[in-house]
PDB file of N, CA and C in Angstrom:
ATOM      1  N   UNK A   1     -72.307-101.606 -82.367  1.00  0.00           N
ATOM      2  CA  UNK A   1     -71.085-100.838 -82.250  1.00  0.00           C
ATOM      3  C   UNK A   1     -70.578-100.531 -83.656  1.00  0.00           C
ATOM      4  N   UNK A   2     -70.325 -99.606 -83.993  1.00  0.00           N
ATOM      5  CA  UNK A   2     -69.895 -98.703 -85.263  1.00  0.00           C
ATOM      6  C   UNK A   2     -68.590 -99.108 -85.681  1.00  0.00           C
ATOM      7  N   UNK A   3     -67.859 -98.804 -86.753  1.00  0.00           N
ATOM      8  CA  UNK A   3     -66.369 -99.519 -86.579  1.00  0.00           C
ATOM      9  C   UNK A   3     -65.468 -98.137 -86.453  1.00  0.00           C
ATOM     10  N   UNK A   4     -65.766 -96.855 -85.646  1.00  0.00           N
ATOM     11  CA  UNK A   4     -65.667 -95.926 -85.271  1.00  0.00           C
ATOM     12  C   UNK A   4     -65.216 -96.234 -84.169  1.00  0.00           C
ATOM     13  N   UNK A   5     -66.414 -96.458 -83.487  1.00  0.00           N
ATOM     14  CA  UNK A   5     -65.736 -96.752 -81.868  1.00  0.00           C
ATOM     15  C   UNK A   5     -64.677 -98.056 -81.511  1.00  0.00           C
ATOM     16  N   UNK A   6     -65.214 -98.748 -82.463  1.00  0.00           N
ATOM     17  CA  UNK A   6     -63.523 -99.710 -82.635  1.00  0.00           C
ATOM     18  C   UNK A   6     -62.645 -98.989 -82.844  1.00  0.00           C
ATOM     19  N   UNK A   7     -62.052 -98.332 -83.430  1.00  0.00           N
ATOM     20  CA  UNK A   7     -60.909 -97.510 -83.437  1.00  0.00           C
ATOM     21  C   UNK A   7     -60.851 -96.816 -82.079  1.00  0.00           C
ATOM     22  N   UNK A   8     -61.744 -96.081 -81.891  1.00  0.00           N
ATOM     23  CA  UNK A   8     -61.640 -96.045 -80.238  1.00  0.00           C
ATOM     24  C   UNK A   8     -60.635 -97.032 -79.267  1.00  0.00           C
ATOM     25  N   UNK A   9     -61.453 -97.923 -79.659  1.00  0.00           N
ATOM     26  CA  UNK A   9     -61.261 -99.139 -78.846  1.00  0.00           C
ATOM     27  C   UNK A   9     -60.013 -99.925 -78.849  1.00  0.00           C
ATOM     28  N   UNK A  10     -59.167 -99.741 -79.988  1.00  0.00           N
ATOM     29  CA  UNK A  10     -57.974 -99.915 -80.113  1.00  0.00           C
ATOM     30  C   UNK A  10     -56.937 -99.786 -79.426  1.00  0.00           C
ATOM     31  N   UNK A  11     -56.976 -98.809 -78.363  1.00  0.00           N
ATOM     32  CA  UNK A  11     -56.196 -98.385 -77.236  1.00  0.00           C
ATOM     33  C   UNK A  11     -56.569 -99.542 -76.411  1.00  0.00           C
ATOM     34  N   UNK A  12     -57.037-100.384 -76.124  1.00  0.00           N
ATOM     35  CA  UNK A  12     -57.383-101.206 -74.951  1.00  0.00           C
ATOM     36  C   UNK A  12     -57.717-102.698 -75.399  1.00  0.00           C
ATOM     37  N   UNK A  13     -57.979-102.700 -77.052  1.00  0.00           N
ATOM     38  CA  UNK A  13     -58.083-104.378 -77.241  1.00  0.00           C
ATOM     39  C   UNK A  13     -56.741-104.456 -77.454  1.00  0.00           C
ATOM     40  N   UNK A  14     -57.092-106.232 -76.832  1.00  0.00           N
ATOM     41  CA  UNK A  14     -55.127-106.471 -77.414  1.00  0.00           C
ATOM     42  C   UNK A  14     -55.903-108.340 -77.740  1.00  0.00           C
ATOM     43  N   UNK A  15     -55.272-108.869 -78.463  1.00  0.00           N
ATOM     44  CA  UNK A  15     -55.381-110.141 -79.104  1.00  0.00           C
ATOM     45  C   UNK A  15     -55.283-111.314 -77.889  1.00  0.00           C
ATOM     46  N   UNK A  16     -56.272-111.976 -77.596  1.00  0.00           N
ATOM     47  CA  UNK A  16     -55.942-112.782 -76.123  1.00  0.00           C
ATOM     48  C   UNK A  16     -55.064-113.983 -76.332  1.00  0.00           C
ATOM     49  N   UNK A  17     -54.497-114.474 -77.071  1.00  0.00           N
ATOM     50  CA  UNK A  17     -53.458-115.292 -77.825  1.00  0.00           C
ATOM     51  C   UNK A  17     -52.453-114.756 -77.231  1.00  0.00           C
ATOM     52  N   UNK A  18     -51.795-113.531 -77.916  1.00  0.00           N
ATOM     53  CA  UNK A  18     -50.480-112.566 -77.812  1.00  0.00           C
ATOM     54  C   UNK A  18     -50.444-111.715 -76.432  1.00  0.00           C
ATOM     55  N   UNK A  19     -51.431-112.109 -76.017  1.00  0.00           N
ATOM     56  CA  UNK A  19     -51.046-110.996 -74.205  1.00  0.00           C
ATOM     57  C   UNK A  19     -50.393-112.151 -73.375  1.00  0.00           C
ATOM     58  N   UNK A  20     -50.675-113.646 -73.819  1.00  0.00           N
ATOM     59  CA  UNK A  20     -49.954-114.176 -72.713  1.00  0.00           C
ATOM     60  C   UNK A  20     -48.473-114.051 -72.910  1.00  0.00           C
ATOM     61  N   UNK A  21     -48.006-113.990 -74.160  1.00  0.00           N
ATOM     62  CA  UNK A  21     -46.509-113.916 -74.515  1.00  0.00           C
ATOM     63  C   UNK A  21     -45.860-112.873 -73.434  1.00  0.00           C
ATOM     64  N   UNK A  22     -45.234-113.345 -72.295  1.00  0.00           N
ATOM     65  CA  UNK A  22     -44.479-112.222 -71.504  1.00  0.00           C
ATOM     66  C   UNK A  22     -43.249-111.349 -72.400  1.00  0.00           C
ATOM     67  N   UNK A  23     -42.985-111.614 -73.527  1.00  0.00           N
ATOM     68  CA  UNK A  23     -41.649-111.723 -74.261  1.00  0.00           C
ATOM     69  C   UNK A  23     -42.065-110.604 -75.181  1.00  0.00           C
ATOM     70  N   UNK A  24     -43.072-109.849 -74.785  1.00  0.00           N
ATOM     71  CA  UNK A  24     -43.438-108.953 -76.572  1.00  0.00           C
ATOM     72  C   UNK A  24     -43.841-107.587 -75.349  1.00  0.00           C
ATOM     73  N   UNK A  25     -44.159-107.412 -74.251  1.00  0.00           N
ATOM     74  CA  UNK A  25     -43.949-106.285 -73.264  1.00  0.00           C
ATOM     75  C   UNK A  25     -45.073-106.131 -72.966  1.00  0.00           C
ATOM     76  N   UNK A  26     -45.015-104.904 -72.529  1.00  0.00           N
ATOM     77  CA  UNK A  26     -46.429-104.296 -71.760  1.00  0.00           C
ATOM     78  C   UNK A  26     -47.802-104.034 -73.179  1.00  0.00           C
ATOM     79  N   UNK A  27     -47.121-103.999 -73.791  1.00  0.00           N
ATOM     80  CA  UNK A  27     -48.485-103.918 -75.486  1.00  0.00           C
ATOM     81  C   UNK A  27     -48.569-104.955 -75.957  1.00  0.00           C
ATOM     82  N   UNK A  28     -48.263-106.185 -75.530  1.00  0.00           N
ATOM     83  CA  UNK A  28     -48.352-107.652 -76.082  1.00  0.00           C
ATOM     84  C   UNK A  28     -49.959-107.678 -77.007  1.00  0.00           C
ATOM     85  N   UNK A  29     -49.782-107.950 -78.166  1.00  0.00           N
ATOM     86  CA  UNK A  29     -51.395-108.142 -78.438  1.00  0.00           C
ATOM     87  C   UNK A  29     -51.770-107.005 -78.932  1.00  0.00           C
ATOM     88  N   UNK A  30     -51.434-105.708 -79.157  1.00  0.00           N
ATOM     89  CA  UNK A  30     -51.849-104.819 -79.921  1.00  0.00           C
ATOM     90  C   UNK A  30     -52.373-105.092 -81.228  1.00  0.00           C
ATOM     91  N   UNK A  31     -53.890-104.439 -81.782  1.00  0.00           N
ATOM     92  CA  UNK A  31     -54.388-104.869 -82.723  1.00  0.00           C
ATOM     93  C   UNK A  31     -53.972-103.801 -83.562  1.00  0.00           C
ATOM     94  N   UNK A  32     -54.459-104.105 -85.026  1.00  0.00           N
ATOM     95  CA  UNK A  32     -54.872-103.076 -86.181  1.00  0.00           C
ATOM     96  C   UNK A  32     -55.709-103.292 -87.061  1.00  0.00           C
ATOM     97  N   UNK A  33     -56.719-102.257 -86.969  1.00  0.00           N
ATOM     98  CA  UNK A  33     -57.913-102.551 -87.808  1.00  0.00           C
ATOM     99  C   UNK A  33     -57.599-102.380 -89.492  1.00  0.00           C
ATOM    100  N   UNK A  34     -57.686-103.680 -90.458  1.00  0.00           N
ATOM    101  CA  UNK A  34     -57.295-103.541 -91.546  1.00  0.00           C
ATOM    102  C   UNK A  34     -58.907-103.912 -91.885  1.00  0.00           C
ATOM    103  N   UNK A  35     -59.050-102.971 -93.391  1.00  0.00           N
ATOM    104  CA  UNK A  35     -60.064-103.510 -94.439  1.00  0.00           C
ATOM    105  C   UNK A  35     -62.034-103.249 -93.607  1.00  0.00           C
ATOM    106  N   UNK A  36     -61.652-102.265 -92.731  1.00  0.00           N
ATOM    107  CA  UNK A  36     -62.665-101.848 -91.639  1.00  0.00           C
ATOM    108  C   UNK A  36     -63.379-103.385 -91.087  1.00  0.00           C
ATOM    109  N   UNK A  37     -63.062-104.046 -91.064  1.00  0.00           N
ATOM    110  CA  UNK A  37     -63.797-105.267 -90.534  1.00  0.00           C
ATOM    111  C   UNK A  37     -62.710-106.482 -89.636  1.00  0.00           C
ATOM    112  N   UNK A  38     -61.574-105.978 -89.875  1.00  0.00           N
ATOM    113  CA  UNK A  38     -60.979-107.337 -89.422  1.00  0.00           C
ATOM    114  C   UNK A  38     -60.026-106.331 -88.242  1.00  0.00           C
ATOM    115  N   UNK A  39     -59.613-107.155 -86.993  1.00  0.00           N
ATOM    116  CA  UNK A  39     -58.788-106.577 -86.175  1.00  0.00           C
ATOM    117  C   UNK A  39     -57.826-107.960 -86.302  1.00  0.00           C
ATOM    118  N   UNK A  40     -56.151-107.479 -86.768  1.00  0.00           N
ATOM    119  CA  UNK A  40     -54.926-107.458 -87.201  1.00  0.00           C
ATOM    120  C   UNK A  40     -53.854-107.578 -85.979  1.00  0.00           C
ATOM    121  N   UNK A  41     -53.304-108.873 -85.210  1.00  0.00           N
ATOM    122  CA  UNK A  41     -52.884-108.929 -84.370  1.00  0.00           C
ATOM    123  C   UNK A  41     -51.145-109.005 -84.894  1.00  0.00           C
ATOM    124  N   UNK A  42     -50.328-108.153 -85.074  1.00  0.00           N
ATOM    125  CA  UNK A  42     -48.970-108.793 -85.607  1.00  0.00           C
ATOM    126  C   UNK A  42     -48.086-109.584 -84.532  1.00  0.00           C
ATOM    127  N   UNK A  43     -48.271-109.797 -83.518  1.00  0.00           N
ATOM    128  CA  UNK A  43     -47.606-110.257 -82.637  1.00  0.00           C
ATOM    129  C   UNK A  43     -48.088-112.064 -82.831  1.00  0.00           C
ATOM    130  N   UNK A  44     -49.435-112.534 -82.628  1.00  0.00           N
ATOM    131  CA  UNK A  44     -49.664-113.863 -83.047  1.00  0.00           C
ATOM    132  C   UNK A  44     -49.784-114.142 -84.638  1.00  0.00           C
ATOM    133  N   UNK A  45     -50.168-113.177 -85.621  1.00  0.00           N
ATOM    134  CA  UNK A  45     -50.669-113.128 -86.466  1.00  0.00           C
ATOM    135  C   UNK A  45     -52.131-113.572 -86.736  1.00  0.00           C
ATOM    136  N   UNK A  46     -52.933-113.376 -85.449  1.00  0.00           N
ATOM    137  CA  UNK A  46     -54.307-113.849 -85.667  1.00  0.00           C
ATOM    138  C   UNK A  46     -55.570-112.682 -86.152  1.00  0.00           C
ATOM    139  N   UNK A  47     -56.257-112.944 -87.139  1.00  0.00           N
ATOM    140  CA  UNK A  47     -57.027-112.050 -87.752  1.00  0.00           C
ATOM    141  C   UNK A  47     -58.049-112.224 -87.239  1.00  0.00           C
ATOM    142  N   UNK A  48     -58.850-111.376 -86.351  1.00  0.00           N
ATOM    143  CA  UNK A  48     -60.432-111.477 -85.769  1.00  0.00           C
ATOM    144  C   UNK A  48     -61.522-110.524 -86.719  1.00  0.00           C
ATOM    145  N   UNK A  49     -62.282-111.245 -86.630  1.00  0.00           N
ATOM    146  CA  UNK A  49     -63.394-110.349 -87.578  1.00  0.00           C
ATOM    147  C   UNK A  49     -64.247-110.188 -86.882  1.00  0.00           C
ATOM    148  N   UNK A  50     -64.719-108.457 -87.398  1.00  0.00           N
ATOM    149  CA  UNK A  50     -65.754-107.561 -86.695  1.00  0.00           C
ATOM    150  C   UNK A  50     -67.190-107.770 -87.586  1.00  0.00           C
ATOM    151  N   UNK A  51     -68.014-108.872 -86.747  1.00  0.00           N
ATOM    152  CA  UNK A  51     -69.758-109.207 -87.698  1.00  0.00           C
ATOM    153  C   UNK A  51     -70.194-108.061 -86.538  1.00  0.00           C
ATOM    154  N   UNK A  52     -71.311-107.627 -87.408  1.00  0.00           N
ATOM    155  CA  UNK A  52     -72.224-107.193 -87.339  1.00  0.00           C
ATOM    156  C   UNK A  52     -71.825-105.606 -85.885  1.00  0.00           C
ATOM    157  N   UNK A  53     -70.832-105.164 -86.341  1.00  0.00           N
ATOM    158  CA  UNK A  53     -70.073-104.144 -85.683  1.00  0.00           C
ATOM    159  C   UNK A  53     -69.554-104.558 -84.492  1.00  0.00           C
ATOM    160  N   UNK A  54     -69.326-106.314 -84.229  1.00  0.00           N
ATOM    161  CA  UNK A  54     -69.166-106.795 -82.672  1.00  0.00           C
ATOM    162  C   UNK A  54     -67.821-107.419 -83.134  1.00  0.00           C
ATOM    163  N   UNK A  55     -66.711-107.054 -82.410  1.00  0.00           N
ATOM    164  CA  UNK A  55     -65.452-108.094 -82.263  1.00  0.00           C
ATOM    165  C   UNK A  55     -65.507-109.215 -82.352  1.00  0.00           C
ATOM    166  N   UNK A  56     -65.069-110.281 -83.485  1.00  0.00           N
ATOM    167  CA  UNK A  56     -65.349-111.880 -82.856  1.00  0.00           C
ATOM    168  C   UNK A  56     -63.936-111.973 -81.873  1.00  0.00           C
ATOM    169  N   UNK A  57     -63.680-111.982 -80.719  1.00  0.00           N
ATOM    170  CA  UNK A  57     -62.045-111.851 -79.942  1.00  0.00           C
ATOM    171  C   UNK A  57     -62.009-113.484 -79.442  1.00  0.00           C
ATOM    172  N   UNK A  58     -62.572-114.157 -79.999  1.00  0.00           N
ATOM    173  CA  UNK A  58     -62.325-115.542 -79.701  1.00  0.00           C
ATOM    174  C   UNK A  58     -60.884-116.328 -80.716  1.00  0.00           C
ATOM    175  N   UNK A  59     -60.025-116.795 -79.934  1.00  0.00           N
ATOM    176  CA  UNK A  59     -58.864-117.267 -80.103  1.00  0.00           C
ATOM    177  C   UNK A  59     -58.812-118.508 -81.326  1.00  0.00           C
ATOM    178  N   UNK A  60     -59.848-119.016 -81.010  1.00  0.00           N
ATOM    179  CA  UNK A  60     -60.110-120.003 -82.153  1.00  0.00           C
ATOM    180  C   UNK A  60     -59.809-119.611 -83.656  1.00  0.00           C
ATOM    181  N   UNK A  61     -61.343-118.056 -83.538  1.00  0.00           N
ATOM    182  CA  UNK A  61     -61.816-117.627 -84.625  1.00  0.00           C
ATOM    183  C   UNK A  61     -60.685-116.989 -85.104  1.00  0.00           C
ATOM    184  N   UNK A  62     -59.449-116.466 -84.256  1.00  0.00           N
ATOM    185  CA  UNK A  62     -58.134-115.384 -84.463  1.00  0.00           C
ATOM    186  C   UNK A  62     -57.377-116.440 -85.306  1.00  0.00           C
ATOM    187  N   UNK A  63     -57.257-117.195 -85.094  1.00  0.00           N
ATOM    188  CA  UNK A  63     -56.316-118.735 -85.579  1.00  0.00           C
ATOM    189  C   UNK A  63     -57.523-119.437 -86.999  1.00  0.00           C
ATOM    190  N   UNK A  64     -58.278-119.207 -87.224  1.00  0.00           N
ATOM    191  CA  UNK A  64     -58.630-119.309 -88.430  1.00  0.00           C
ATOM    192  C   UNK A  64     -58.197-118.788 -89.522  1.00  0.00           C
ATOM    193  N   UNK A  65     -58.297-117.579 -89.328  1.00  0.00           N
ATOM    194  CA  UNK A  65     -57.608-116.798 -90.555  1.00  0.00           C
ATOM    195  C   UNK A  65     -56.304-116.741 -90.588  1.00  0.00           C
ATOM    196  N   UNK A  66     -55.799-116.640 -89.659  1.00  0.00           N
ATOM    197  CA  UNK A  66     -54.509-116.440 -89.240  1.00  0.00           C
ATOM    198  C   UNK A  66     -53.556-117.105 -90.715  1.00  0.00           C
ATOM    199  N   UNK A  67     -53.521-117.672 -91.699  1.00  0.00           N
ATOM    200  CA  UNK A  67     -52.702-118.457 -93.211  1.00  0.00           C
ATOM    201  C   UNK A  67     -53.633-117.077 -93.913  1.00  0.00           C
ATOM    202  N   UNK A  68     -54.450-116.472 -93.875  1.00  0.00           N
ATOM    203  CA  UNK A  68     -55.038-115.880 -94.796  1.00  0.00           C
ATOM    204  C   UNK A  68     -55.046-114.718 -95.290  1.00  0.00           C
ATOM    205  N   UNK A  69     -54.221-114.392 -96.535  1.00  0.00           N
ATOM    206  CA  UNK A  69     -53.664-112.390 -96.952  1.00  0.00           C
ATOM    207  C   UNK A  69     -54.766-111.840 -96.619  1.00  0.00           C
ATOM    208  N   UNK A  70     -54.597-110.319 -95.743  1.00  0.00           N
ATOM    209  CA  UNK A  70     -54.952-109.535 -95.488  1.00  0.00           C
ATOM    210  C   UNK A  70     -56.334-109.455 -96.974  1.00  0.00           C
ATOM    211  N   UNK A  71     -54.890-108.960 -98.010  1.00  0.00           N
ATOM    212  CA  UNK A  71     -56.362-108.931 -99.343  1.00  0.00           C
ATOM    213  C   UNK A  71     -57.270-109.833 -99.463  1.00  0.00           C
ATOM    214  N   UNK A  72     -57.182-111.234 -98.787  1.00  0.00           N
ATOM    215  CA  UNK A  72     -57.519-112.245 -99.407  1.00  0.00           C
ATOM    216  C   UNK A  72     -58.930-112.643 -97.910  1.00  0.00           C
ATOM    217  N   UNK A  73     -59.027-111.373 -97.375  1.00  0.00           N
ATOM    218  CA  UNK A  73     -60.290-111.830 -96.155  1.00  0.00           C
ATOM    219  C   UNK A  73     -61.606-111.203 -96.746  1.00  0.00           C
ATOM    220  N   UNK A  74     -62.360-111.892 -96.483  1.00  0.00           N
ATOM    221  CA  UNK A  74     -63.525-111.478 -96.933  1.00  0.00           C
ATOM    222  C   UNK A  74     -64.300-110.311 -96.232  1.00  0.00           C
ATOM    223  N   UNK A  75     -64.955-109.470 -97.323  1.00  0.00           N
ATOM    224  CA  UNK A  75     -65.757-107.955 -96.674  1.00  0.00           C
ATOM    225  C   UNK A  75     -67.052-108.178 -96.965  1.00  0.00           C
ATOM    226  N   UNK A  76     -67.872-108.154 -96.512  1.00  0.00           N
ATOM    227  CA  UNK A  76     -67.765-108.161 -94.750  1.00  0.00           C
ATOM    228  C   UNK A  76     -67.556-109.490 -94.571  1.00  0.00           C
ATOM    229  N   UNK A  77     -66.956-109.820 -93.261  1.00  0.00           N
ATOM    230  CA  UNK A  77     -66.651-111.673 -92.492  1.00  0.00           C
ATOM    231  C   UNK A  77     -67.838-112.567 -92.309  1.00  0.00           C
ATOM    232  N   UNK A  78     -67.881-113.644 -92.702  1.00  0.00           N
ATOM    233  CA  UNK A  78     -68.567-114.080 -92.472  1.00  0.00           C
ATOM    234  C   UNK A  78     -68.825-114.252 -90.521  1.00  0.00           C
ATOM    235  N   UNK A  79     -70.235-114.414 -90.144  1.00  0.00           N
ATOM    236  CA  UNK A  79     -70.535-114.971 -88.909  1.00  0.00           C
ATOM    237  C   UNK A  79     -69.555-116.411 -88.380  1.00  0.00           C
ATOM    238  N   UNK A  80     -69.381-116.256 -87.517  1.00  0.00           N
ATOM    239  CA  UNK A  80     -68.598-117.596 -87.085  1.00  0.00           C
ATOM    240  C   UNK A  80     -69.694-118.919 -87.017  1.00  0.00           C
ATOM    241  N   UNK A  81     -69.173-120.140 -87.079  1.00  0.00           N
ATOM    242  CA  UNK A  81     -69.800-121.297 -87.382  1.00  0.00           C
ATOM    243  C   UNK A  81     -70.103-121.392 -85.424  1.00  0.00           C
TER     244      UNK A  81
END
């Protein structure tokens, strides 16, 4: 997957952390693709990284970065452990 069609895809990912929050509305979890590799949750503040053109959307991996400046993520992300 291209990081093209992620942007696509933006209309419909939402951060699985921040959708349970009933308190943030019907867009709970809306992402933003910063630095073409990372999808940018402002509602949890969890940063998911896009390896190898695939979403990592695992909650764990969102809460890893999550302390870590935007400038300060690595291009491209490393693979998850």
């Amino acid at each position: 997957m291209s990081n093209e069609n992620i942007k696509e895809l933006l209309d419909i990912l939402r951060c699985p952390e921040a959708v349970h929050d009933t308190s943030k509305g019907a867009d709970a979890g809306k992402l933003e693709l910063v630095r073409d590799y990372w999808l940018v949750s402002a509602d949890s503040g969890n940063k998911y990284p896009i390896v190898d053109g695939i979403p990592v959307m695992l909650i764990e991996e969102g809460q890893k970065w999550r302390n870590t400046a935007i400038e300060d993520l690595p291009v491209p992300p490393p693979a998850p452990a």
